[in-house]
PDB file of N, CA and C in Angstrom:
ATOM      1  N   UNK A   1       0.839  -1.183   0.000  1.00  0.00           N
ATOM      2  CA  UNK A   1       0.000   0.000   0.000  1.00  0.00           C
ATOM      3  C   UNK A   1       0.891   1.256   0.000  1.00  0.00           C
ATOM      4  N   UNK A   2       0.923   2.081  -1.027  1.00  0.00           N
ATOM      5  CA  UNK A   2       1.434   3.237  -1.054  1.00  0.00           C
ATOM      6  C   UNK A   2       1.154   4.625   0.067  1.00  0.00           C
ATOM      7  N   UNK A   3       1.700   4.855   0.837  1.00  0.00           N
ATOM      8  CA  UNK A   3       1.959   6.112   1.580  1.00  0.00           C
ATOM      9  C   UNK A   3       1.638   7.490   1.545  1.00  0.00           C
ATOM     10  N   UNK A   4       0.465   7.866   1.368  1.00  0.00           N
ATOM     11  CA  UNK A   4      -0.248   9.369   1.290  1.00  0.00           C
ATOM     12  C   UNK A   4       0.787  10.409   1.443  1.00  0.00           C
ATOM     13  N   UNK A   5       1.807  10.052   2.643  1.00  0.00           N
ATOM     14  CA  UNK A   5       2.413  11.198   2.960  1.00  0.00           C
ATOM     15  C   UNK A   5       3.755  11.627   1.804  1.00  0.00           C
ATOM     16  N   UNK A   6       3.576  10.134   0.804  1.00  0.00           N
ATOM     17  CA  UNK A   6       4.997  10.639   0.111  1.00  0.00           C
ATOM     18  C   UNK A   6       4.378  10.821  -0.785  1.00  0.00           C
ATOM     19  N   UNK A   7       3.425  11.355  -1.433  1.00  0.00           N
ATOM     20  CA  UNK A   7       2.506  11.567  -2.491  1.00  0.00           C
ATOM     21  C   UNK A   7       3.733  12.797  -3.472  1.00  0.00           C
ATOM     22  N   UNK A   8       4.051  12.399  -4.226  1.00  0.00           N
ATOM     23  CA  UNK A   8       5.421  13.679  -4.380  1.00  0.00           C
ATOM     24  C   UNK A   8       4.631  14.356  -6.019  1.00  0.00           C
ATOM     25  N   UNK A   9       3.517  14.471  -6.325  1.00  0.00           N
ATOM     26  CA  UNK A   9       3.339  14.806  -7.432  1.00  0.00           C
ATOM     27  C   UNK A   9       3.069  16.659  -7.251  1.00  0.00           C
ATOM     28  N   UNK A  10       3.642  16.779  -8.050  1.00  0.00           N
ATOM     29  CA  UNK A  10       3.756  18.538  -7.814  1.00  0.00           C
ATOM     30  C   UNK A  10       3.255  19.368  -8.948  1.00  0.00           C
ATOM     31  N   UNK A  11       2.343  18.412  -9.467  1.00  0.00           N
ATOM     32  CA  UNK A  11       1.828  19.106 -10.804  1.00  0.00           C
ATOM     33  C   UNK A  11       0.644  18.974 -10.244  1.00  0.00           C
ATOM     34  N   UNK A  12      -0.691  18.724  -9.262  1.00  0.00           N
ATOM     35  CA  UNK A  12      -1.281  19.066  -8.614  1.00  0.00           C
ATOM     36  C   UNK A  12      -1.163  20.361  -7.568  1.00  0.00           C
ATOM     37  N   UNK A  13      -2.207  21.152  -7.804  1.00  0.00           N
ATOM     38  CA  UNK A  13      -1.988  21.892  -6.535  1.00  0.00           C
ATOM     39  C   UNK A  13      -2.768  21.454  -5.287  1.00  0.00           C
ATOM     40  N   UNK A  14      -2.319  21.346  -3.624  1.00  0.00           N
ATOM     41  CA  UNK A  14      -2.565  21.337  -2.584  1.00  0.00           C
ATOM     42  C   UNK A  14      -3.904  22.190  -2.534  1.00  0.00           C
ATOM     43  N   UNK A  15      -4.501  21.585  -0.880  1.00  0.00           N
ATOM     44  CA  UNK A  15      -5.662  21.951  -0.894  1.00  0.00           C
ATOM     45  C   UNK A  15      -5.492  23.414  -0.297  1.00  0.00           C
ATOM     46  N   UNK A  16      -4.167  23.313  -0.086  1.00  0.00           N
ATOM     47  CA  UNK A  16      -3.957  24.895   0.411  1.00  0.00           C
ATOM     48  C   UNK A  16      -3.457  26.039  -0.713  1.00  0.00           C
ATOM     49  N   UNK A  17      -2.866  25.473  -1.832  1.00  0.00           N
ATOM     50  CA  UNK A  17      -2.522  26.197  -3.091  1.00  0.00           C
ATOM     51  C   UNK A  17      -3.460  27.735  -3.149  1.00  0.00           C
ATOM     52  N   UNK A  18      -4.567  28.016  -2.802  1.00  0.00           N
ATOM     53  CA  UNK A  18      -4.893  29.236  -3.196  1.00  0.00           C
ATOM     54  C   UNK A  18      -4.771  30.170  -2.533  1.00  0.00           C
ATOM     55  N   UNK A  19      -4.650  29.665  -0.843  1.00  0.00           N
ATOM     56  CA  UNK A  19      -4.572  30.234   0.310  1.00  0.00           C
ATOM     57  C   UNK A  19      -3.203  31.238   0.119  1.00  0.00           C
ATOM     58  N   UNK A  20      -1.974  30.174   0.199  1.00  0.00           N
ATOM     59  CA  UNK A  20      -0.950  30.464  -0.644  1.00  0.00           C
ATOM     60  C   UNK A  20      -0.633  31.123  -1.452  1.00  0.00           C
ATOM     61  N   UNK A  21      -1.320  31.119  -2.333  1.00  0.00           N
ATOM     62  CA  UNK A  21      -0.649  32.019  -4.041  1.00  0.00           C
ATOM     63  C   UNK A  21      -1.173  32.985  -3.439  1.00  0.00           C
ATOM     64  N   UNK A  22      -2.905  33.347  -2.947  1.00  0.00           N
ATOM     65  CA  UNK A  22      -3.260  34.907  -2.566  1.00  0.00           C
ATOM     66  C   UNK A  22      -2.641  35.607  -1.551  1.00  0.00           C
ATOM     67  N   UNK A  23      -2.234  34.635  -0.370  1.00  0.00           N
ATOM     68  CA  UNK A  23      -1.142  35.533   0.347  1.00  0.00           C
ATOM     69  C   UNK A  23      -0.107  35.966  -0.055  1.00  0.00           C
ATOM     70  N   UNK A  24       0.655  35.272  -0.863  1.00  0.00           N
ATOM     71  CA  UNK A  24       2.258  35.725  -2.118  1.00  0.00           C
ATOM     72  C   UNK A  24       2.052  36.662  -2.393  1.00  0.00           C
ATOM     73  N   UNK A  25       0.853  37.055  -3.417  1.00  0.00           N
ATOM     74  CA  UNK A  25       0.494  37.537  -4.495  1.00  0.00           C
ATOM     75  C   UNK A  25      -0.208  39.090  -3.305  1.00  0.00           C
ATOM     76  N   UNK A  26      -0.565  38.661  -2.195  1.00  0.00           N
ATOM     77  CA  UNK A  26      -1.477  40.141  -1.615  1.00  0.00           C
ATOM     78  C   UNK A  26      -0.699  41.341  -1.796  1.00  0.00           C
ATOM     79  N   UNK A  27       0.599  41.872  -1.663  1.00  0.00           N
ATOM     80  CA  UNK A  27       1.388  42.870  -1.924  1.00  0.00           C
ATOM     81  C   UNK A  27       1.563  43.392  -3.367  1.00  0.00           C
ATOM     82  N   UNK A  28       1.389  41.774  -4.511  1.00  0.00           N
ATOM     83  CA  UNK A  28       1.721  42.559  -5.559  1.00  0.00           C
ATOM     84  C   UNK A  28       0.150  43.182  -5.681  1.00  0.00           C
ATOM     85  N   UNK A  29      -0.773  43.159  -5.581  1.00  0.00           N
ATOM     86  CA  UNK A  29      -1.809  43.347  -5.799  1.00  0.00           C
ATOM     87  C   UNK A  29      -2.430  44.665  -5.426  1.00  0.00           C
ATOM     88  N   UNK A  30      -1.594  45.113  -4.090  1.00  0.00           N
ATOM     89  CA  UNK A  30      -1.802  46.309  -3.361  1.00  0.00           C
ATOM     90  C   UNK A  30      -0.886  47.462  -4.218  1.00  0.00           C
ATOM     91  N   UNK A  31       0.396  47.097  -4.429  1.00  0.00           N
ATOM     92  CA  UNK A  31       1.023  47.779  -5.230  1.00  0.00           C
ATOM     93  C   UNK A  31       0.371  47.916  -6.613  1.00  0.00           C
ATOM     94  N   UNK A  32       0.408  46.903  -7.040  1.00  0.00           N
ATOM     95  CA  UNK A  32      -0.650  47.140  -8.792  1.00  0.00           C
ATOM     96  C   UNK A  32      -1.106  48.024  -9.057  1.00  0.00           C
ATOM     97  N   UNK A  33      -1.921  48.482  -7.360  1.00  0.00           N
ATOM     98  CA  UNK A  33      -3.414  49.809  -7.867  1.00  0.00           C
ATOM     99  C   UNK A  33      -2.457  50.974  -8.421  1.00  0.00           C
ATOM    100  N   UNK A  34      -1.039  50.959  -7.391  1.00  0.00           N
ATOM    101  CA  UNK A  34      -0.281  52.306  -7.557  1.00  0.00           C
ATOM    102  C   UNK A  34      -0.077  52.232  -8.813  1.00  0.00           C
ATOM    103  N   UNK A  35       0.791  51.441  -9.710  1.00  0.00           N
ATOM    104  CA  UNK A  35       1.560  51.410 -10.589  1.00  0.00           C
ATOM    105  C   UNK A  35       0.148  51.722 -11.735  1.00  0.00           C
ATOM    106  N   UNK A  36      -0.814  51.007 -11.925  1.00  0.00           N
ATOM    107  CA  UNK A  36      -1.971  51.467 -13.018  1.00  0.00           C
ATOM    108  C   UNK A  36      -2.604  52.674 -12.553  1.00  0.00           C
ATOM    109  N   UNK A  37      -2.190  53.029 -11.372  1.00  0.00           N
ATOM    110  CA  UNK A  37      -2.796  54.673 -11.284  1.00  0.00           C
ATOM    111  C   UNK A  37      -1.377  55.767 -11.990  1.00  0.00           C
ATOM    112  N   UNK A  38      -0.149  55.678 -11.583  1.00  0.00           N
ATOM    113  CA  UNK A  38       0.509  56.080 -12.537  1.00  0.00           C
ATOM    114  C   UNK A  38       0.432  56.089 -13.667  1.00  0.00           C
ATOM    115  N   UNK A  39      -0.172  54.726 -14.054  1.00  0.00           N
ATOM    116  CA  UNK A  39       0.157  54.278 -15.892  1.00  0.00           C
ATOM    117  C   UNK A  39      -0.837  54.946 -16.255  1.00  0.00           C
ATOM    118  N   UNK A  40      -2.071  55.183 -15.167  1.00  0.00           N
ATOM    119  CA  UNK A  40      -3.170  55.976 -16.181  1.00  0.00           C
ATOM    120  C   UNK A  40      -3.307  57.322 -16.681  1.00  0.00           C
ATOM    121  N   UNK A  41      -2.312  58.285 -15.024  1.00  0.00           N
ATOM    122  CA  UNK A  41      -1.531  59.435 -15.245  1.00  0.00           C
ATOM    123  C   UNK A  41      -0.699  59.865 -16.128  1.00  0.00           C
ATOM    124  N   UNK A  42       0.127  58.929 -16.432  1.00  0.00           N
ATOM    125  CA  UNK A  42       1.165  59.498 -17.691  1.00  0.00           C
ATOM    126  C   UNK A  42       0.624  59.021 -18.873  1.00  0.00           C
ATOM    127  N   UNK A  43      -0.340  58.224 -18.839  1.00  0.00           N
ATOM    128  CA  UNK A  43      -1.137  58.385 -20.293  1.00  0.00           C
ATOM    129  C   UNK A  43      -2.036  59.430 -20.461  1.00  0.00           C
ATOM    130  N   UNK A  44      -2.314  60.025 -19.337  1.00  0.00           N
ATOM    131  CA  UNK A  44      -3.486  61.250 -19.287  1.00  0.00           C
ATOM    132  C   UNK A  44      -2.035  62.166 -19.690  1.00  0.00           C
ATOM    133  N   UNK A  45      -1.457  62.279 -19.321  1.00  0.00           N
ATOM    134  CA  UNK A  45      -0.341  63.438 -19.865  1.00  0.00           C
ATOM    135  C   UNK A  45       0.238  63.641 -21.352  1.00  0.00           C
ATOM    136  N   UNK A  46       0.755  62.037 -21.395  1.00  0.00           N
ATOM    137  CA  UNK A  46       1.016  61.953 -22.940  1.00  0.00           C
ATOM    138  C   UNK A  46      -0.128  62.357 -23.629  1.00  0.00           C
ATOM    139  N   UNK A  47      -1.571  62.046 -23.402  1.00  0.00           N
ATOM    140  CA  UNK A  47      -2.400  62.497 -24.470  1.00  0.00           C
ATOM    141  C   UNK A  47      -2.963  63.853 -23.829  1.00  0.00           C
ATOM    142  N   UNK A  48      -2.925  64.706 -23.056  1.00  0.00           N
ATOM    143  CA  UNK A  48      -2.912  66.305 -22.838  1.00  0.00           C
ATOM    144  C   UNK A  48      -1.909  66.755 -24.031  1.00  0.00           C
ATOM    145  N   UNK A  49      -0.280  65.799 -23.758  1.00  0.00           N
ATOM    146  CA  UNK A  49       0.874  66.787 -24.617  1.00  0.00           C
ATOM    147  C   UNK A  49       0.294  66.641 -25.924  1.00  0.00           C
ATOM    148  N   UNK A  50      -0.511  65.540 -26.136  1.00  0.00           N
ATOM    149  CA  UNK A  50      -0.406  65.218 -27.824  1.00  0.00           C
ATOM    150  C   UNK A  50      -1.615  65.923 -28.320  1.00  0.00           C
ATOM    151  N   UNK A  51      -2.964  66.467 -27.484  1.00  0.00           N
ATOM    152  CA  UNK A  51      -3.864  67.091 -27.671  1.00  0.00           C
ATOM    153  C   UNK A  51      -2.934  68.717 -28.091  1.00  0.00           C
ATOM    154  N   UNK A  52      -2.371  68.930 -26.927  1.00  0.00           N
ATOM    155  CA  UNK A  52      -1.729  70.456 -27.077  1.00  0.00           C
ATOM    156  C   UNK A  52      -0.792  70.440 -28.191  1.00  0.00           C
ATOM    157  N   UNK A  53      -0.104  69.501 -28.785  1.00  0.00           N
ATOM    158  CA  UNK A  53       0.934  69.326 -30.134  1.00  0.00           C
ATOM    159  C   UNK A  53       0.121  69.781 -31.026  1.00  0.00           C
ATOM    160  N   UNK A  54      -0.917  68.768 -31.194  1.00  0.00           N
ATOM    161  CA  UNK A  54      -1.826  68.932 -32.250  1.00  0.00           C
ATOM    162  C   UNK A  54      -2.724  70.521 -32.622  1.00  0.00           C
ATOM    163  N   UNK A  55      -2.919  71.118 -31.550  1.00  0.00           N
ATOM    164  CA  UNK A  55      -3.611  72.447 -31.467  1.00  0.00           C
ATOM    165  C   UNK A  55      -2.829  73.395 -31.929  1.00  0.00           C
ATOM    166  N   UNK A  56      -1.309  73.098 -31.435  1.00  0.00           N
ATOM    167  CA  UNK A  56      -0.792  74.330 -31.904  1.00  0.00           C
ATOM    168  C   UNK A  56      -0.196  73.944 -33.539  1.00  0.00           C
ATOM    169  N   UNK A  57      -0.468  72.801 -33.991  1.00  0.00           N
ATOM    170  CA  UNK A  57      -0.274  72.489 -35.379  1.00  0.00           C
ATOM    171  C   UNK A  57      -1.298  72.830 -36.142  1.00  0.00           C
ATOM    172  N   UNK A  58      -2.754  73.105 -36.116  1.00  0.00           N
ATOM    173  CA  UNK A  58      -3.634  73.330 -35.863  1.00  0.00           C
ATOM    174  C   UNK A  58      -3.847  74.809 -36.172  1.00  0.00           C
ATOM    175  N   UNK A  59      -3.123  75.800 -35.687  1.00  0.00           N
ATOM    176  CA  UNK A  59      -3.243  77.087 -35.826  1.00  0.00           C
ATOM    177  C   UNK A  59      -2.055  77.539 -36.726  1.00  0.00           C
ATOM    178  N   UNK A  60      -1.432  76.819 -36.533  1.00  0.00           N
ATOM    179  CA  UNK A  60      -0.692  76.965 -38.201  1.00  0.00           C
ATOM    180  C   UNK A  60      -0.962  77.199 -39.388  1.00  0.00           C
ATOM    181  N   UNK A  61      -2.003  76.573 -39.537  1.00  0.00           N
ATOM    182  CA  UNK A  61      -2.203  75.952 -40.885  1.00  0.00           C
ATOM    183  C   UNK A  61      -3.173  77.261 -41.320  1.00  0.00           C
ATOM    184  N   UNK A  62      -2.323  77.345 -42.738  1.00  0.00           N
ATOM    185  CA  UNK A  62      -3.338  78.716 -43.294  1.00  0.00           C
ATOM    186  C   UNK A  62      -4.574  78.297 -43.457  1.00  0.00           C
ATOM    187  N   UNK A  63      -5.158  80.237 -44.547  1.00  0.00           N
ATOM    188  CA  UNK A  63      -6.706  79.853 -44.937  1.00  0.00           C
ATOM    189  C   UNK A  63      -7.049  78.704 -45.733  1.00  0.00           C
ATOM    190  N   UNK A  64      -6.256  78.417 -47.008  1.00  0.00           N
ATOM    191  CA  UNK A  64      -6.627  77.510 -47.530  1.00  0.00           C
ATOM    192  C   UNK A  64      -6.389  75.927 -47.515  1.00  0.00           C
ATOM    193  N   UNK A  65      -5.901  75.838 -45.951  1.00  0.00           N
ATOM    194  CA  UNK A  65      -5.352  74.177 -45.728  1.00  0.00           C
ATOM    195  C   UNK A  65      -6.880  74.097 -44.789  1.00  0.00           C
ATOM    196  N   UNK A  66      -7.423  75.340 -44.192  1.00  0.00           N
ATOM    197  CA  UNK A  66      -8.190  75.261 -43.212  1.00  0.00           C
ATOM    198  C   UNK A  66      -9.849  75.390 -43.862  1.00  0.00           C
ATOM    199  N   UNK A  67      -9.595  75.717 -45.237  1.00  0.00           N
ATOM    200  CA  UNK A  67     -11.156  75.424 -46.075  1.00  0.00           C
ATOM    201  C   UNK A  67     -10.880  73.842 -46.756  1.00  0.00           C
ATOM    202  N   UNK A  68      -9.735  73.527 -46.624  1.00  0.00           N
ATOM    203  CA  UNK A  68      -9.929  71.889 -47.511  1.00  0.00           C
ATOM    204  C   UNK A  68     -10.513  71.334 -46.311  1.00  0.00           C
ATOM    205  N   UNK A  69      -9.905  71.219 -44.869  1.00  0.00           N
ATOM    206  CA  UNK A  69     -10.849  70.053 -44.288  1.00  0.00           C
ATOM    207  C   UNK A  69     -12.162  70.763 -43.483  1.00  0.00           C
ATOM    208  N   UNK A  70     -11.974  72.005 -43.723  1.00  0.00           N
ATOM    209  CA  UNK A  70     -13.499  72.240 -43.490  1.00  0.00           C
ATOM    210  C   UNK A  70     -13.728  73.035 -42.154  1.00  0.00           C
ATOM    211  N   UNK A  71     -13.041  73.577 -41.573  1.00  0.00           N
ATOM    212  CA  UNK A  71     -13.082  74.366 -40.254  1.00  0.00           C
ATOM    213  C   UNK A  71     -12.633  75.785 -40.860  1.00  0.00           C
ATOM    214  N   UNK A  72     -13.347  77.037 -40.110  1.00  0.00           N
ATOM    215  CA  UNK A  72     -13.122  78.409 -40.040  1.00  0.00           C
ATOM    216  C   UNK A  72     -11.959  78.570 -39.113  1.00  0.00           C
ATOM    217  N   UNK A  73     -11.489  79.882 -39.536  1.00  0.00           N
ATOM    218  CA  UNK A  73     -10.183  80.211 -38.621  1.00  0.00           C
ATOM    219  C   UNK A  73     -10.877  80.509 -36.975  1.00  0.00           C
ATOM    220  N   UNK A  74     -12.200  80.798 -37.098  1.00  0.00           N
ATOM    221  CA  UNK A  74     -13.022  80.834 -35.603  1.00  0.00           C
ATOM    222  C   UNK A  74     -12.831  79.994 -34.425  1.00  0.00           C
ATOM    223  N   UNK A  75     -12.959  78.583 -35.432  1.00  0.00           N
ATOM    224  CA  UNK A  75     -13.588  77.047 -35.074  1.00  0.00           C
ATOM    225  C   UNK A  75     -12.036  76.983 -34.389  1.00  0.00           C
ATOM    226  N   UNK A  76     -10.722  77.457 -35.328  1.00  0.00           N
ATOM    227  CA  UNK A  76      -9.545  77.002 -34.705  1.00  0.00           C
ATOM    228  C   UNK A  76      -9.060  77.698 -33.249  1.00  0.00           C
ATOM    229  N   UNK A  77      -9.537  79.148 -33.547  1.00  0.00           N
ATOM    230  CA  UNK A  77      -9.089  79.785 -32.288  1.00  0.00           C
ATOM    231  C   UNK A  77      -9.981  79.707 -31.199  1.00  0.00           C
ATOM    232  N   UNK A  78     -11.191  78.764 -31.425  1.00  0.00           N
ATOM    233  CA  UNK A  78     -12.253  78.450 -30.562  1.00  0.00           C
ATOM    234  C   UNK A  78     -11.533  76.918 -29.598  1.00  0.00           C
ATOM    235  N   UNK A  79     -10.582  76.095 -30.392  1.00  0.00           N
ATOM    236  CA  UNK A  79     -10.254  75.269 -29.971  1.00  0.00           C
ATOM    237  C   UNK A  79      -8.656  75.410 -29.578  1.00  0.00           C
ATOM    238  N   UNK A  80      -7.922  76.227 -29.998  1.00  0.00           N
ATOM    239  CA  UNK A  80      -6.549  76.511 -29.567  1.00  0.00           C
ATOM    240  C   UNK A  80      -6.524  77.786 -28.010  1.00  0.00           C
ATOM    241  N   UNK A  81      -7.233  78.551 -27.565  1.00  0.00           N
ATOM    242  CA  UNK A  81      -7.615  78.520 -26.850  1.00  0.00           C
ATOM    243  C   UNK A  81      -8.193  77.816 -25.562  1.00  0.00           C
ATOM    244  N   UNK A  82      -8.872  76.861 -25.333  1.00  0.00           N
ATOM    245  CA  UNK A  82      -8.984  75.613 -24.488  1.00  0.00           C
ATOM    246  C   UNK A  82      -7.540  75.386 -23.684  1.00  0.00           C
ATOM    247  N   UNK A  83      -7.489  74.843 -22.440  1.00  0.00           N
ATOM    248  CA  UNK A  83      -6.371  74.294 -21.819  1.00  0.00           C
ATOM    249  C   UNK A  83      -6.119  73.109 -22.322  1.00  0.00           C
ATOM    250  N   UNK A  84      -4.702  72.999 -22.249  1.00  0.00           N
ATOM    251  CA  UNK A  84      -4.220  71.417 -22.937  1.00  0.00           C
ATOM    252  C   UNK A  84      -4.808  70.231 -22.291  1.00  0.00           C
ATOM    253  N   UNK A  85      -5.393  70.749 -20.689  1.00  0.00           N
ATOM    254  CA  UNK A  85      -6.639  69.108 -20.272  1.00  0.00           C
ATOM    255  C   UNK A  85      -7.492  68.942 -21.066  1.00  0.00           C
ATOM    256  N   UNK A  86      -8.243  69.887 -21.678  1.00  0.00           N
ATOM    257  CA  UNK A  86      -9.549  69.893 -22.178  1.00  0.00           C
ATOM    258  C   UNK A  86      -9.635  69.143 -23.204  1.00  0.00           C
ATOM    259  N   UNK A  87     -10.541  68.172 -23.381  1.00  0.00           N
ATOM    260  CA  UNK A  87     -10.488  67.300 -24.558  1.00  0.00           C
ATOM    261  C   UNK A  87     -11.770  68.381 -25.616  1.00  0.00           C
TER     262      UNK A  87
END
């Protein structure tokens, strides 16, 4: 009769395996929130800078680049104006 206690297969997980991994794992998890609250910050930034790139590219552009796609010089200084948060 084979021996329960030498059961050596380790490609099963234990009945304690989850207990386990979630205690391991509780810190990365707490940290996580920080790191995707950063990641969501500097993507809110990168796309503020790339909103504000675009605006002041935007007011560049003469009368007749600004009748091909169809906006008044109004419409531009209506939107280059705005703060670079403002979507």
């Amino acid at each position: 009769m084979e021996d329960p206690m030498r059961n050596t297969d380790v490609t099963s997980p234990g009945p304690f395996a989850t207990v386990a991994n979630d205690a391991a794992h509780a810190d990365t998890r707490v940290t996580g929130v920080g790191k995707r609250s950063a990641l969501a910050l500097v993507d809110w930034l990168f796309s503020a800078l790339e909103r504000r790139r675009q605006r002041q590219a935007l007011s560049g552009l003469d009368e007749h680049l600004l009748k091909d796609i169809g906006i008044s010089r109004t419409d531009v200084e209506q939107e280059v104006t705005k703060p670079f948060w403002r979507g």
